[in-house]
ModelCIF file with pLDDT and N, C-alpha, C, O atoms, coordinates in Angstrom:
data_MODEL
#
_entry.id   MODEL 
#
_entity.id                         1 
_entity.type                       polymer 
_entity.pdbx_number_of_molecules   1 
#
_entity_poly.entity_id                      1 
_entity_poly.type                           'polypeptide(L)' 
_entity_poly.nstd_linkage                   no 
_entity_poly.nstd_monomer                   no 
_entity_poly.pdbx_seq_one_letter_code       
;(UNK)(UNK)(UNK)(UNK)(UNK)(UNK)(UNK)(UNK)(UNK)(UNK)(UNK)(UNK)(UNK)(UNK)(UNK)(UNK)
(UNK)(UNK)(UNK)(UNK)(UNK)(UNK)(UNK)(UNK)(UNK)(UNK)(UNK)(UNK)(UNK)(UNK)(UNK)(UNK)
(UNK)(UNK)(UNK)(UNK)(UNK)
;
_entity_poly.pdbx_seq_one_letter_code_can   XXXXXXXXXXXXXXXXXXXXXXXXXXXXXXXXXXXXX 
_entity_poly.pdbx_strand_id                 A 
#
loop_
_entity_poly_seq.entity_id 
_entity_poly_seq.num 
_entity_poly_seq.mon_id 
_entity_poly_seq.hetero 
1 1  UNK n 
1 2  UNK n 
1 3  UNK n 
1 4  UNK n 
1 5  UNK n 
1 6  UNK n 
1 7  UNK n 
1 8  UNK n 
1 9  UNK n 
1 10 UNK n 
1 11 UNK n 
1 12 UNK n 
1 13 UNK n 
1 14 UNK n 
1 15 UNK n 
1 16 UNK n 
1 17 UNK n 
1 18 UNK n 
1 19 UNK n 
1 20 UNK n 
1 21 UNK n 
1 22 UNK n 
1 23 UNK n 
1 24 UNK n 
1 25 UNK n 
1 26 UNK n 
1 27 UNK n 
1 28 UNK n 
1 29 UNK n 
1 30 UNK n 
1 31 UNK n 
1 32 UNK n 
1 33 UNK n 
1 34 UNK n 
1 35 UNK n 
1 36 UNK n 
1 37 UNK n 
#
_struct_asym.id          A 
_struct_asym.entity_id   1 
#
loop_
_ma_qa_metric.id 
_ma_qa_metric.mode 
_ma_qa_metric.name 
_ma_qa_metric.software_group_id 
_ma_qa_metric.type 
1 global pLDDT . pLDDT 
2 local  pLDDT . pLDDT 
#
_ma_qa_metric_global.metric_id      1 
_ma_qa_metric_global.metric_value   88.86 
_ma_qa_metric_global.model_id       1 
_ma_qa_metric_global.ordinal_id     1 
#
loop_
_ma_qa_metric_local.label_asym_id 
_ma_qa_metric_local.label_comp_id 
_ma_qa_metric_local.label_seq_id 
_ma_qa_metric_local.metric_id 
_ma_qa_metric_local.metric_value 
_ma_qa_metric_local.model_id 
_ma_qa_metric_local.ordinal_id 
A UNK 1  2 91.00 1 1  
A UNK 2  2 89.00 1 2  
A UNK 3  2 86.00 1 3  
A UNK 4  2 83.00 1 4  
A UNK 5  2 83.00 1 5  
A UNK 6  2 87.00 1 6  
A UNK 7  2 87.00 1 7  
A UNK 8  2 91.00 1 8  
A UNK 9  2 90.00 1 9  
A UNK 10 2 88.00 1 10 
A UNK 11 2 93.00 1 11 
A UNK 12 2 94.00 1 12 
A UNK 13 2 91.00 1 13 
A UNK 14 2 90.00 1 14 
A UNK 15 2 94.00 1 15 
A UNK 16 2 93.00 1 16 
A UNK 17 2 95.00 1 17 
A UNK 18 2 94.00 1 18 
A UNK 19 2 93.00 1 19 
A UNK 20 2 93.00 1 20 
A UNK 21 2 94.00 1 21 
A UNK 22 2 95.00 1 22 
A UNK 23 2 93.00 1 23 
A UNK 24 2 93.00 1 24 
A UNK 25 2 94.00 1 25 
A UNK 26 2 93.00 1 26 
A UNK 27 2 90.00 1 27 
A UNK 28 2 86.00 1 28 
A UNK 29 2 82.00 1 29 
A UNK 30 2 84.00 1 30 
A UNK 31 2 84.00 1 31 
A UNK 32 2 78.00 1 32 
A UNK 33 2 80.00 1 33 
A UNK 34 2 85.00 1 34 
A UNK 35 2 85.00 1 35 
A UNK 36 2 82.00 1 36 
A UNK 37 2 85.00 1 37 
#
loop_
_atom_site.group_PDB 
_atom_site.id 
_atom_site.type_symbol 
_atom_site.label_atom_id 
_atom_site.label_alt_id 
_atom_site.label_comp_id 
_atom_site.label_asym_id 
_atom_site.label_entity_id 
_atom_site.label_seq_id 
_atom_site.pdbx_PDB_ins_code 
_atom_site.Cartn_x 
_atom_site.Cartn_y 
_atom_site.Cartn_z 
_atom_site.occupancy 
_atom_site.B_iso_or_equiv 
_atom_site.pdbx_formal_charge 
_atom_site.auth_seq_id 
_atom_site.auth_comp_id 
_atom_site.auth_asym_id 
_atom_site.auth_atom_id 
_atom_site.pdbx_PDB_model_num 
ATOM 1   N N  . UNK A 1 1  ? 109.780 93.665  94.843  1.00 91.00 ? 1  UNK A N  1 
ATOM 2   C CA . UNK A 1 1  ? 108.610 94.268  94.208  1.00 91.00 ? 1  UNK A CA 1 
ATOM 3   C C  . UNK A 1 1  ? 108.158 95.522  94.945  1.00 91.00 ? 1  UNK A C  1 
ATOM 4   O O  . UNK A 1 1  ? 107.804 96.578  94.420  1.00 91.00 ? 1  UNK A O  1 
ATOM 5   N N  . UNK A 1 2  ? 108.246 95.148  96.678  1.00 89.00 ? 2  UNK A N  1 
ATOM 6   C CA . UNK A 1 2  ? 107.570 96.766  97.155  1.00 89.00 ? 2  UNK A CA 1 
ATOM 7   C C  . UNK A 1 2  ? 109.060 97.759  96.765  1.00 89.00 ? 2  UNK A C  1 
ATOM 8   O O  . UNK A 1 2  ? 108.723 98.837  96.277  1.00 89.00 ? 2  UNK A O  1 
ATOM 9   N N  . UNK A 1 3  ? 109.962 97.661  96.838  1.00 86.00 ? 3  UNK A N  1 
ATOM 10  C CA . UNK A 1 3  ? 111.318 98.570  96.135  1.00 86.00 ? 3  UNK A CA 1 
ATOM 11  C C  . UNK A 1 3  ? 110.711 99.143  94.817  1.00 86.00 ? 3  UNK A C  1 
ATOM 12  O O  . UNK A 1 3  ? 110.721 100.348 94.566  1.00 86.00 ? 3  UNK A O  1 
ATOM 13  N N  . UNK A 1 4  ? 110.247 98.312  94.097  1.00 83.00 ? 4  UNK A N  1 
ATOM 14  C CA . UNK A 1 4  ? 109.591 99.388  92.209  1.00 83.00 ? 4  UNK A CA 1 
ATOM 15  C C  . UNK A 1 4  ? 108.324 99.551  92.845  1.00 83.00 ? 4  UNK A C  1 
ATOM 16  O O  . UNK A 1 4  ? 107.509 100.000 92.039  1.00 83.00 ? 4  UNK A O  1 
ATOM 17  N N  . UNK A 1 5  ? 107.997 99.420  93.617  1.00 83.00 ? 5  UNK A N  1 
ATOM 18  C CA . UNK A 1 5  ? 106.527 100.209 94.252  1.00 83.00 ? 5  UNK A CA 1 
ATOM 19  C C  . UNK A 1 5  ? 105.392 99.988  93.635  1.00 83.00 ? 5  UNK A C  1 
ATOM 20  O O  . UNK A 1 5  ? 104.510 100.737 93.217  1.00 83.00 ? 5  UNK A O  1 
ATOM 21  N N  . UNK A 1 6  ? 105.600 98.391  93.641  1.00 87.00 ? 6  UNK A N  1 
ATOM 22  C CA . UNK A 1 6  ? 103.835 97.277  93.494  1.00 87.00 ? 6  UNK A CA 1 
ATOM 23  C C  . UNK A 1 6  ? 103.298 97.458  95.236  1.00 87.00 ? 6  UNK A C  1 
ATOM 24  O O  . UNK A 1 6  ? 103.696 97.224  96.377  1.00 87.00 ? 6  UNK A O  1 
ATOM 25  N N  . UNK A 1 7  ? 102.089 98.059  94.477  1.00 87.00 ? 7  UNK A N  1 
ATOM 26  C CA . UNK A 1 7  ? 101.051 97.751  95.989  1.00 87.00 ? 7  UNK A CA 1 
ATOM 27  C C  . UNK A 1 7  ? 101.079 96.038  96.564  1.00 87.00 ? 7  UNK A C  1 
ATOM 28  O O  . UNK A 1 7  ? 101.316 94.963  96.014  1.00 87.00 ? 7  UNK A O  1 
ATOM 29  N N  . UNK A 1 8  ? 100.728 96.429  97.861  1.00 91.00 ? 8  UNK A N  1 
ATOM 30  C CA . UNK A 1 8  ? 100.891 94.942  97.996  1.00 91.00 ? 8  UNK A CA 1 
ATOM 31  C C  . UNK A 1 8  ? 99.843  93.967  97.687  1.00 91.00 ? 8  UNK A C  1 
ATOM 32  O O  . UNK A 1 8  ? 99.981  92.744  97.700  1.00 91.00 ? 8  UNK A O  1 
ATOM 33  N N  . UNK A 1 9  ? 98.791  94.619  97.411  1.00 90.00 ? 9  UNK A N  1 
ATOM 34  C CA . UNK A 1 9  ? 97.427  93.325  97.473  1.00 90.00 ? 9  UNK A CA 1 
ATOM 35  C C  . UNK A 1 9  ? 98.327  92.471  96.011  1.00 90.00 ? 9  UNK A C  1 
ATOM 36  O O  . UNK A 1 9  ? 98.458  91.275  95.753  1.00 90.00 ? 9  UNK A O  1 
ATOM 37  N N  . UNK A 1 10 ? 98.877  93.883  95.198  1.00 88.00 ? 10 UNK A N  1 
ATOM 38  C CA . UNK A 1 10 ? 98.960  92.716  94.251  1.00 88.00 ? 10 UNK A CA 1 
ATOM 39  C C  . UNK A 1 10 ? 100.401 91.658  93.985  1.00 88.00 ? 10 UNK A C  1 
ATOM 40  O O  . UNK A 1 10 ? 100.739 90.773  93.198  1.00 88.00 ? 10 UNK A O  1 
ATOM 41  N N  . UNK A 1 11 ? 101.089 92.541  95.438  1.00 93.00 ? 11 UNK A N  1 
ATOM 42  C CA . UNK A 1 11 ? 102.704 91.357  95.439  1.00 93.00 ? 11 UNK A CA 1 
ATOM 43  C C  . UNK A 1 11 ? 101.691 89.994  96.353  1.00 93.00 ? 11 UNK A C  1 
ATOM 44  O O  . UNK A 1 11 ? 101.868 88.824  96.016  1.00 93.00 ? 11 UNK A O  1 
ATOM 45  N N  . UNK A 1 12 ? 100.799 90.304  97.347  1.00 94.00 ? 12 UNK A N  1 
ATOM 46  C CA . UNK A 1 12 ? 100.420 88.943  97.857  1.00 94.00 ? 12 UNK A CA 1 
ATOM 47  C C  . UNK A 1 12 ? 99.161  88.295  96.928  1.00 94.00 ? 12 UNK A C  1 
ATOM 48  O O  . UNK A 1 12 ? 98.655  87.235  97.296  1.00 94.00 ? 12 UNK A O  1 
ATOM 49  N N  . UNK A 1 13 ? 98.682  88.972  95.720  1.00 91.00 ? 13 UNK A N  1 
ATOM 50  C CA . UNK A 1 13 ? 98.078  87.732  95.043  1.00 91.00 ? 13 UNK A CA 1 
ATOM 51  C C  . UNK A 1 13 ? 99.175  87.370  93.969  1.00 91.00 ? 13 UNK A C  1 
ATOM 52  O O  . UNK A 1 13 ? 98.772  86.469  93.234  1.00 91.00 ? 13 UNK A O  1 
ATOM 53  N N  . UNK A 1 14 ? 100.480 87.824  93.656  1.00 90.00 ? 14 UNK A N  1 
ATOM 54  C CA . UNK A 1 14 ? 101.391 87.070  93.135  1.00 90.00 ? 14 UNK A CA 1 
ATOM 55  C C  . UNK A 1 14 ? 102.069 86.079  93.886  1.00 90.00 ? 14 UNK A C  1 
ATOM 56  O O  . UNK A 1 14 ? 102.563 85.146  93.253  1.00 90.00 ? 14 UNK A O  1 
ATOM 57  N N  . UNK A 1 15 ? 102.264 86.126  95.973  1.00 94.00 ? 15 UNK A N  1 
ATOM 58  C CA . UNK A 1 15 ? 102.862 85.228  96.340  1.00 94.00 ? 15 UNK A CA 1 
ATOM 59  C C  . UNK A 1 15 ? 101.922 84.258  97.088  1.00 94.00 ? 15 UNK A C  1 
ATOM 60  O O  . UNK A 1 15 ? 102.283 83.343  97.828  1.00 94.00 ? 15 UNK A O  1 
ATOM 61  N N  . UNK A 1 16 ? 100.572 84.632  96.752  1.00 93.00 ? 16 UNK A N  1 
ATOM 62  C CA . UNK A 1 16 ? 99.627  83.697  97.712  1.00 93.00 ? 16 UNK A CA 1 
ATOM 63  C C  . UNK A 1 16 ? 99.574  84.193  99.114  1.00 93.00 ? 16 UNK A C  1 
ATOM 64  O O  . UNK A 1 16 ? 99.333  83.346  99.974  1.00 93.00 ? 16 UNK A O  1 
ATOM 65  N N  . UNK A 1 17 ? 99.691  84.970  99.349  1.00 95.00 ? 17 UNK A N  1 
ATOM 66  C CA . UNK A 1 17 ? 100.054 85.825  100.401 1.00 95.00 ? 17 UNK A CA 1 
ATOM 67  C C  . UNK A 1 17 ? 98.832  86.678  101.129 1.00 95.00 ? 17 UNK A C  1 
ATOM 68  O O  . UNK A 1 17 ? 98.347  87.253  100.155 1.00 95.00 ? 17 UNK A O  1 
ATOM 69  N N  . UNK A 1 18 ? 98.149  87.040  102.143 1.00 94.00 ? 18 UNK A N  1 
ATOM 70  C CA . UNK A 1 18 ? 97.404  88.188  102.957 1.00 94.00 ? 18 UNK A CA 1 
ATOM 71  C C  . UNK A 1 18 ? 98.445  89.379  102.309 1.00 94.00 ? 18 UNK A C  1 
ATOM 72  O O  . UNK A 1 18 ? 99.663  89.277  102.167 1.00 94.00 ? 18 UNK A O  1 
ATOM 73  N N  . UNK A 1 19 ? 97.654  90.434  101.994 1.00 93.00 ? 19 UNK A N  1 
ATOM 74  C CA . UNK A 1 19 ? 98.730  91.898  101.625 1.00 93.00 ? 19 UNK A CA 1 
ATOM 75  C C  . UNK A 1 19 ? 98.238  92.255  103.073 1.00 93.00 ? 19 UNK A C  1 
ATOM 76  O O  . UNK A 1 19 ? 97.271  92.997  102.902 1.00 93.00 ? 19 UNK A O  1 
ATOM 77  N N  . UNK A 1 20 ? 98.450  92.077  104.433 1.00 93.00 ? 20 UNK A N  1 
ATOM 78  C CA . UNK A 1 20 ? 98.939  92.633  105.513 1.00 93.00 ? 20 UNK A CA 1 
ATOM 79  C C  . UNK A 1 20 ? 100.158 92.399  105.657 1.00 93.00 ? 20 UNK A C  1 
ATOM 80  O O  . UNK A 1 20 ? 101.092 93.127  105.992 1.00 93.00 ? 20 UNK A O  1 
ATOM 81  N N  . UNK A 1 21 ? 100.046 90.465  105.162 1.00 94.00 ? 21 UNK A N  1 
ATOM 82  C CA . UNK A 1 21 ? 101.204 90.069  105.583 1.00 94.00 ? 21 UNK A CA 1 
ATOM 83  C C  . UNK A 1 21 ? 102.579 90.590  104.945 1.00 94.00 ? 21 UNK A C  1 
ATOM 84  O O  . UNK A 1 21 ? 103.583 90.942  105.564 1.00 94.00 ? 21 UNK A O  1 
ATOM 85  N N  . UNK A 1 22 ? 102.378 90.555  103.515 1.00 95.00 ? 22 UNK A N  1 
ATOM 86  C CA . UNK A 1 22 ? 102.872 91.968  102.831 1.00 95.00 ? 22 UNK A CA 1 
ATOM 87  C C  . UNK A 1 22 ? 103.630 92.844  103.070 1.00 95.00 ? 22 UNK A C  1 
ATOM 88  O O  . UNK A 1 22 ? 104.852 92.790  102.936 1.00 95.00 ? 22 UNK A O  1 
ATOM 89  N N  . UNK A 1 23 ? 102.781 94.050  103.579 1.00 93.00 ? 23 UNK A N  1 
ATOM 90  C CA . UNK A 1 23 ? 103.051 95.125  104.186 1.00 93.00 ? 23 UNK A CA 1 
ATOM 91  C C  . UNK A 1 23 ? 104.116 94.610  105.108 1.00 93.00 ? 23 UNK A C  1 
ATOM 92  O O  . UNK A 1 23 ? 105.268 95.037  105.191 1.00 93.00 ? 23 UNK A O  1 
ATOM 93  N N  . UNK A 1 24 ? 103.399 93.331  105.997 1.00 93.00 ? 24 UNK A N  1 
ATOM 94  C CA . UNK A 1 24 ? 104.444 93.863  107.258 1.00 93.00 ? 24 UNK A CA 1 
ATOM 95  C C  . UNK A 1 24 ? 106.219 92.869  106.853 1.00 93.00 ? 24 UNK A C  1 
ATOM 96  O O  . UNK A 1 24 ? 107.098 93.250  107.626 1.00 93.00 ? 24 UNK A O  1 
ATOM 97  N N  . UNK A 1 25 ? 106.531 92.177  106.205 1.00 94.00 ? 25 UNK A N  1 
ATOM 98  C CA . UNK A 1 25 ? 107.166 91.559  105.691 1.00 94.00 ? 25 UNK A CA 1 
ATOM 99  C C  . UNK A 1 25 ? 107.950 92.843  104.726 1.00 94.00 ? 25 UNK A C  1 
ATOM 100 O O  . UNK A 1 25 ? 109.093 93.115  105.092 1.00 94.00 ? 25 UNK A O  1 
ATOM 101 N N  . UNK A 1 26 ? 107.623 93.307  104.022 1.00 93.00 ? 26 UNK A N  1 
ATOM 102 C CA . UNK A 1 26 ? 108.180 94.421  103.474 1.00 93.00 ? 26 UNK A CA 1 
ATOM 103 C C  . UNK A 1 26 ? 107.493 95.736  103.155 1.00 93.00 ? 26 UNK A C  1 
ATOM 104 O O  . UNK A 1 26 ? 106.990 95.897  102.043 1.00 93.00 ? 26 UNK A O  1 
ATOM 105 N N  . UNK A 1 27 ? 107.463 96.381  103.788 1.00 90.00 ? 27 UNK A N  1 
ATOM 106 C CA . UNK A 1 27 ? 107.129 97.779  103.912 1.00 90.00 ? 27 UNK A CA 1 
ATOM 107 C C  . UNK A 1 27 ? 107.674 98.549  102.990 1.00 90.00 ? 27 UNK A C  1 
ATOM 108 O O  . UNK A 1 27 ? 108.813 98.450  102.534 1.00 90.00 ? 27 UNK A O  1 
ATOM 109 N N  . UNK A 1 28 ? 106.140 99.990  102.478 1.00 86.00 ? 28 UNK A N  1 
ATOM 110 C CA . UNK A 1 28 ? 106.230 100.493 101.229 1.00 86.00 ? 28 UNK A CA 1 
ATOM 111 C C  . UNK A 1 28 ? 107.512 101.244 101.362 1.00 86.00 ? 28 UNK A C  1 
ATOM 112 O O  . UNK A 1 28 ? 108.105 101.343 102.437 1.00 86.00 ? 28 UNK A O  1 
ATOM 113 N N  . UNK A 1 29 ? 107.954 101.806 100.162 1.00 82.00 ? 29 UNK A N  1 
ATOM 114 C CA . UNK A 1 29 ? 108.625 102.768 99.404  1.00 82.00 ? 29 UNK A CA 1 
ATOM 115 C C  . UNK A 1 29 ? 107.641 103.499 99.036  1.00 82.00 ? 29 UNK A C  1 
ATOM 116 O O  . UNK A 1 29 ? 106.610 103.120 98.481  1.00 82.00 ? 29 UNK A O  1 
ATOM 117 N N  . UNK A 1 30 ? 108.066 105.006 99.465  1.00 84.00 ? 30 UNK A N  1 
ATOM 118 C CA . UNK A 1 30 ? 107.118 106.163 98.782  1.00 84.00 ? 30 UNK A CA 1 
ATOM 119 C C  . UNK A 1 30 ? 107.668 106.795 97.430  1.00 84.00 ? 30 UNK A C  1 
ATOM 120 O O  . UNK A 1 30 ? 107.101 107.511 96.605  1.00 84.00 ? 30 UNK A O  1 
ATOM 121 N N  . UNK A 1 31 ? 108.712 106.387 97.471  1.00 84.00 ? 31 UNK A N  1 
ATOM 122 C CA . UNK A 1 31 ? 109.558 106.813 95.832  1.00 84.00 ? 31 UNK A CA 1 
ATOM 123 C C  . UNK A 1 31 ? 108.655 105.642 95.146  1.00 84.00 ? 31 UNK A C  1 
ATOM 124 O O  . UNK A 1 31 ? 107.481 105.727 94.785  1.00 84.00 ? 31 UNK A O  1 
ATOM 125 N N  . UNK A 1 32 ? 109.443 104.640 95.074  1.00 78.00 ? 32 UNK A N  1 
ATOM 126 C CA . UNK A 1 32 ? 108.981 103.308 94.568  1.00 78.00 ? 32 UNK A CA 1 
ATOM 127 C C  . UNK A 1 32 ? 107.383 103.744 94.456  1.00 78.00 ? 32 UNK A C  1 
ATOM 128 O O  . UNK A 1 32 ? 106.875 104.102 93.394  1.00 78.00 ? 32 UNK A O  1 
ATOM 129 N N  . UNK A 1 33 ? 106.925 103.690 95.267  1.00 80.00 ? 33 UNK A N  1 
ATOM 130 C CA . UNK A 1 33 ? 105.362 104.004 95.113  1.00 80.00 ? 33 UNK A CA 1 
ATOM 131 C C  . UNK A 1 33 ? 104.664 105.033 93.587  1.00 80.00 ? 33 UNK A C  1 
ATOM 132 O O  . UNK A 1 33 ? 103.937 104.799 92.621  1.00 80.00 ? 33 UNK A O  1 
ATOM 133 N N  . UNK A 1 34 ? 105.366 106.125 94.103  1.00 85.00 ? 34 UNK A N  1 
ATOM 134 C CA . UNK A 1 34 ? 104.368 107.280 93.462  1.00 85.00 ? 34 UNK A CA 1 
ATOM 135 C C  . UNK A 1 34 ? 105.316 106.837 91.669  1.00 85.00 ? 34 UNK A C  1 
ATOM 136 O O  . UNK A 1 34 ? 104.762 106.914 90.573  1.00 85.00 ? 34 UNK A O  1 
ATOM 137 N N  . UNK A 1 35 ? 106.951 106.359 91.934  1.00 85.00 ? 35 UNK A N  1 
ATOM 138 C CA . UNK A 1 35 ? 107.261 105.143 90.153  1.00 85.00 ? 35 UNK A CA 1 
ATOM 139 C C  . UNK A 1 35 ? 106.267 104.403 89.856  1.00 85.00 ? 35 UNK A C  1 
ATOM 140 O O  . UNK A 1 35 ? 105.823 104.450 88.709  1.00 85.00 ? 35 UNK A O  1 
ATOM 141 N N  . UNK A 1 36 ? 105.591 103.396 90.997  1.00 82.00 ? 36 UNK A N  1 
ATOM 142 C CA . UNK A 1 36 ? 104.796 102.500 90.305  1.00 82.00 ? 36 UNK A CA 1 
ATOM 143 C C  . UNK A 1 36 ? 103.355 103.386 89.931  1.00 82.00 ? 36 UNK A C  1 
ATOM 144 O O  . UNK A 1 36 ? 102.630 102.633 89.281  1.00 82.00 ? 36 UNK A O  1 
ATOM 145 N N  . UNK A 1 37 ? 102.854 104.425 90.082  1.00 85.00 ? 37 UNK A N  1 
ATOM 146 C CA . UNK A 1 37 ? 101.816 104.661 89.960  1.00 85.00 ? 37 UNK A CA 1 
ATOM 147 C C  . UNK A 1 37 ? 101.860 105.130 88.548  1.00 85.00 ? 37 UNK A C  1 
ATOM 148 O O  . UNK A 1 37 ? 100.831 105.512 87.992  1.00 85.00 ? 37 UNK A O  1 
#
């Protein structure tokens, strides 16, 4: 999910997850990013 460039708050309220923990577990894509926007 951070690869197609979902922010994370909302990959960790899809995995039950802290979006720190998130972040640090998989770290953004700025391509992916500015796709998902």
């Amino acid at each position: 999910l951070r690869a197609e460039g979902m922010p994370a708050p909302w990959i960790a309220e899809d995995l039950g997850l802290p979006p720190a923990t998130i972040r640090r577990i998989a770290p953004a894509d700025p391509e992916g990013q500015r796709e998902w926007l």
